[in-house]
C-alpha atoms as a PDB file:
ATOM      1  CA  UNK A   1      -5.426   0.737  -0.791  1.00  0.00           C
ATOM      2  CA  UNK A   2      -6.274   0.266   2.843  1.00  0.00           C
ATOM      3  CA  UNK A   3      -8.907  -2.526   1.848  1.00  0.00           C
ATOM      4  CA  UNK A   4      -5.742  -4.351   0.106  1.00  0.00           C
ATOM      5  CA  UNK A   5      -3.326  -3.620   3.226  1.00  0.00           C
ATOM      6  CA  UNK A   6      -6.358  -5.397   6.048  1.00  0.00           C
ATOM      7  CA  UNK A   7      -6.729  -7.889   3.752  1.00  0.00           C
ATOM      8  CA  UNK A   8      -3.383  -8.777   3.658  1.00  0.00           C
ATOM      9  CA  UNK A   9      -2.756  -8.403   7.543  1.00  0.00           C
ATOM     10  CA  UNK A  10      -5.286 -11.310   7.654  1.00  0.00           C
ATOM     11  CA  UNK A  11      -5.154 -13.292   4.353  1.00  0.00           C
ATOM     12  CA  UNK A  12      -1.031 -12.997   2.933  1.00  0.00           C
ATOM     13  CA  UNK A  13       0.094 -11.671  -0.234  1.00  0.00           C
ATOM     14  CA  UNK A  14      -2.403 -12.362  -2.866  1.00  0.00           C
ATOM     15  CA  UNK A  15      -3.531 -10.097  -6.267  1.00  0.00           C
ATOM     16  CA  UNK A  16      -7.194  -8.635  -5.447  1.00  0.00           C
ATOM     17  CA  UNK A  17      -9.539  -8.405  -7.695  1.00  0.00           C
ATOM     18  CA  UNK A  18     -11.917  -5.359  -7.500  1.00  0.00           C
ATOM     19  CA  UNK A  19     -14.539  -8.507  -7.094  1.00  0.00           C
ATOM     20  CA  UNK A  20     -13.287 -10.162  -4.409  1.00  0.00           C
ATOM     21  CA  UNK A  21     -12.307  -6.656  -2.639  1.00  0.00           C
ATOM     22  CA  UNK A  22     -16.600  -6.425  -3.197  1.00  0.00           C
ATOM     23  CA  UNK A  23     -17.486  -9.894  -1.660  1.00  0.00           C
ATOM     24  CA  UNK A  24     -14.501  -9.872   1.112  1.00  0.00           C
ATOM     25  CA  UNK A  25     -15.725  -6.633   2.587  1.00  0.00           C
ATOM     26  CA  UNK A  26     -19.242  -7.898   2.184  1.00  0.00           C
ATOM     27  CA  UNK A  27     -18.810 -10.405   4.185  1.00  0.00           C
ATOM     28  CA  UNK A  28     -16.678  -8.939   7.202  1.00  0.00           C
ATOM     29  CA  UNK A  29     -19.662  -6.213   7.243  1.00  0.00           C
ATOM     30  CA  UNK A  30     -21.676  -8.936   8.697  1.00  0.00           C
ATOM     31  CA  UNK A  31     -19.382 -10.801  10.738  1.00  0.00           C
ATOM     32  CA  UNK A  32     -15.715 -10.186  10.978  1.00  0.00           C
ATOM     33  CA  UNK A  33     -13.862 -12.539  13.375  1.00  0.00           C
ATOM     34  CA  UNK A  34     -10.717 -11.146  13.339  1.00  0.00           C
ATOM     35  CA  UNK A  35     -11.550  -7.121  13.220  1.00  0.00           C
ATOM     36  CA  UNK A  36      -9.808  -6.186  16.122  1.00  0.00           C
ATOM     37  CA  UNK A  37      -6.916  -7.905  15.739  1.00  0.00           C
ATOM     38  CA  UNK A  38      -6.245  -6.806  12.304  1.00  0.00           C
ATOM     39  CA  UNK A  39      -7.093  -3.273  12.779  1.00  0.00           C
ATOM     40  CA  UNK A  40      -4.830  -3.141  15.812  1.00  0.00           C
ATOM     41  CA  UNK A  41      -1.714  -4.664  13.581  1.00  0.00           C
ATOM     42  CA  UNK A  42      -2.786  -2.229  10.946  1.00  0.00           C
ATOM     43  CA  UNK A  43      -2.480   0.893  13.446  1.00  0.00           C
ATOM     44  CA  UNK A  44       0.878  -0.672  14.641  1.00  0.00           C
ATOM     45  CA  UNK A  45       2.426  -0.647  11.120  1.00  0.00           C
ATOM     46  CA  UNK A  46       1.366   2.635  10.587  1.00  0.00           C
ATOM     47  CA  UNK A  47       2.603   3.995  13.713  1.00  0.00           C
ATOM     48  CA  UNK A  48       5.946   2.197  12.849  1.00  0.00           C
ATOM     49  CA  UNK A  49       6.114   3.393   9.337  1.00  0.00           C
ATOM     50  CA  UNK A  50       5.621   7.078  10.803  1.00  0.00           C
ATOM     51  CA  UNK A  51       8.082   6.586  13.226  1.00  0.00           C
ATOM     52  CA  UNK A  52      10.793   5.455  10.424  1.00  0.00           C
ATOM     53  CA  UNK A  53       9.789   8.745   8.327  1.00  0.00           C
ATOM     54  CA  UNK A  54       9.818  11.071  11.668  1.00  0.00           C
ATOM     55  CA  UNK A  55      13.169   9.667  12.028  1.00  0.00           C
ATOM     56  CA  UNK A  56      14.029  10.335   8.501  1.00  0.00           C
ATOM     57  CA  UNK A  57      12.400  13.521   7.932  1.00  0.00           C
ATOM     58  CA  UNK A  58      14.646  15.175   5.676  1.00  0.00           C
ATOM     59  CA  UNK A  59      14.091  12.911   3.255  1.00  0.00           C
ATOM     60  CA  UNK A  60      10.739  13.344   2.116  1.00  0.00           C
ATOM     61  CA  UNK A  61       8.119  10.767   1.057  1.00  0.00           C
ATOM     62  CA  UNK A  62       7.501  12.531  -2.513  1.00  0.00           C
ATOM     63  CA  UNK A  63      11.493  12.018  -3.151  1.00  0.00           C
ATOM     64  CA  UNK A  64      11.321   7.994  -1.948  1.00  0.00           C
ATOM     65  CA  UNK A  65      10.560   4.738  -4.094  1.00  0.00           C
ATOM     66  CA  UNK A  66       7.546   4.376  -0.742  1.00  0.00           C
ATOM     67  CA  UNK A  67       5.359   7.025  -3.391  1.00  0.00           C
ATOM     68  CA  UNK A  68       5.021   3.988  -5.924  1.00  0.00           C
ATOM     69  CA  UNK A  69       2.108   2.210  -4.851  1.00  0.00           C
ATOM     70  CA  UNK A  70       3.725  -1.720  -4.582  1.00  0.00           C
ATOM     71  CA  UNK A  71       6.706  -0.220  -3.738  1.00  0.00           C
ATOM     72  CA  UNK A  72       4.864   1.170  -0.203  1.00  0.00           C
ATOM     73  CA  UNK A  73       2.731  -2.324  -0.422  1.00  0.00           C
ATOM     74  CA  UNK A  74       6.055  -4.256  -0.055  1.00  0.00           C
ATOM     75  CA  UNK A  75       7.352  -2.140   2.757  1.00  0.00           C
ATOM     76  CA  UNK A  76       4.506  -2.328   4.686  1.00  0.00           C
ATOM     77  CA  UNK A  77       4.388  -5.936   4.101  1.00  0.00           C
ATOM     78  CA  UNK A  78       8.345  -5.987   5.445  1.00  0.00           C
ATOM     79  CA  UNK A  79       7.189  -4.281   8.572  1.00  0.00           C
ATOM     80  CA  UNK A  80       4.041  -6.461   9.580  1.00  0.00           C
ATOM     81  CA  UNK A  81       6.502  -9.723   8.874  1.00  0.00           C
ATOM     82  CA  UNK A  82       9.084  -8.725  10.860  1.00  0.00           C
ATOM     83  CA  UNK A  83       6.882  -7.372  13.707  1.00  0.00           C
ATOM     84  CA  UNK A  84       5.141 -10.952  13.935  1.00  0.00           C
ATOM     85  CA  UNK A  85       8.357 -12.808  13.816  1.00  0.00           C
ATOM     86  CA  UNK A  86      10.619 -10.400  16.225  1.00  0.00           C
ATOM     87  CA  UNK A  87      10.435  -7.050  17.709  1.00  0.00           C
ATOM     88  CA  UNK A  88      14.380  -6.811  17.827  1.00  0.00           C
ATOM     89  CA  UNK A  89      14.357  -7.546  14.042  1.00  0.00           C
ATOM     90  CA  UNK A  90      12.001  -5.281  13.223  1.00  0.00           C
ATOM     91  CA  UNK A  91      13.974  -2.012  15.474  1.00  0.00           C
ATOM     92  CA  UNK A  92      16.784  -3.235  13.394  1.00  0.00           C
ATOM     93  CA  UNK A  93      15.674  -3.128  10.657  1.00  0.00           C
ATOM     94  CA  UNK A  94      13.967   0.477  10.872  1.00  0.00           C
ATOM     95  CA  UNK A  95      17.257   1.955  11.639  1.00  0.00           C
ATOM     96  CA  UNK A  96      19.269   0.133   9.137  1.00  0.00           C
ATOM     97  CA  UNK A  97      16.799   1.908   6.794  1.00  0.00           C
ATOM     98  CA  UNK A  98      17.235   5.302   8.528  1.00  0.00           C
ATOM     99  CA  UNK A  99      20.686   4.795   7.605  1.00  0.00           C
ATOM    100  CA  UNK A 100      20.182   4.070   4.152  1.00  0.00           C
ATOM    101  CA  UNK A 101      17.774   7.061   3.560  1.00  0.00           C
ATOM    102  CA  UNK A 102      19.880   9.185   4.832  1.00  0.00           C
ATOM    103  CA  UNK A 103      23.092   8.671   3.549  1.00  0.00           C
ATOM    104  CA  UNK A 104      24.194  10.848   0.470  1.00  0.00           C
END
């Protein structure tokens, strides 16, 4: 799963083989231009998809469509786009979701 997310911080949406998982990651272990960059993003969506479920936290993850595998893929994916395009899009769009989550 995290092999799928890097790859798509750096390459776009795409279907991965188990293959080309092999022979991308083989090749970044011997030189990997953009490493640092990508895991940095990485860390940054994953700091702001744990600050969306702090803020949420009485709904939890096991009762949320994020538990189904694309379902998380596509909101991560959400995240990283509106983080490159616009900081003030993304903070809006985190609490518009709070919103959503928690309303009954």
């Amino acid at each position: 799963m995290v092999a799928q997310l890097l790859l798509f911080l750096e390459d776009g949406v795409r279907a991965y083989s188990q293959d080309y998982l092999d022979k991308a990651f083989s090749e970044r272990d011997i030189n990997w231009e953009m490493k640092e960059e990508i895991e940095n993003e990485f860390r940054n969506t994953v700091k702001y998809i744990k600050e969306i479920l702090d803020l949420a936290q009485d709904i939890g993850l096991s009762k949320t469509r994020l538990k189904n595998q694309a379902d998380f893929y596509s909101f991560f994916g959400a995240i990283v786009e509106l983080d490159r395009e616009n900081a003030n899009k993304l903070v809006f769009f985190c609490i518009s979701l709070i919103i959503f989550i928690n309303r009954d």
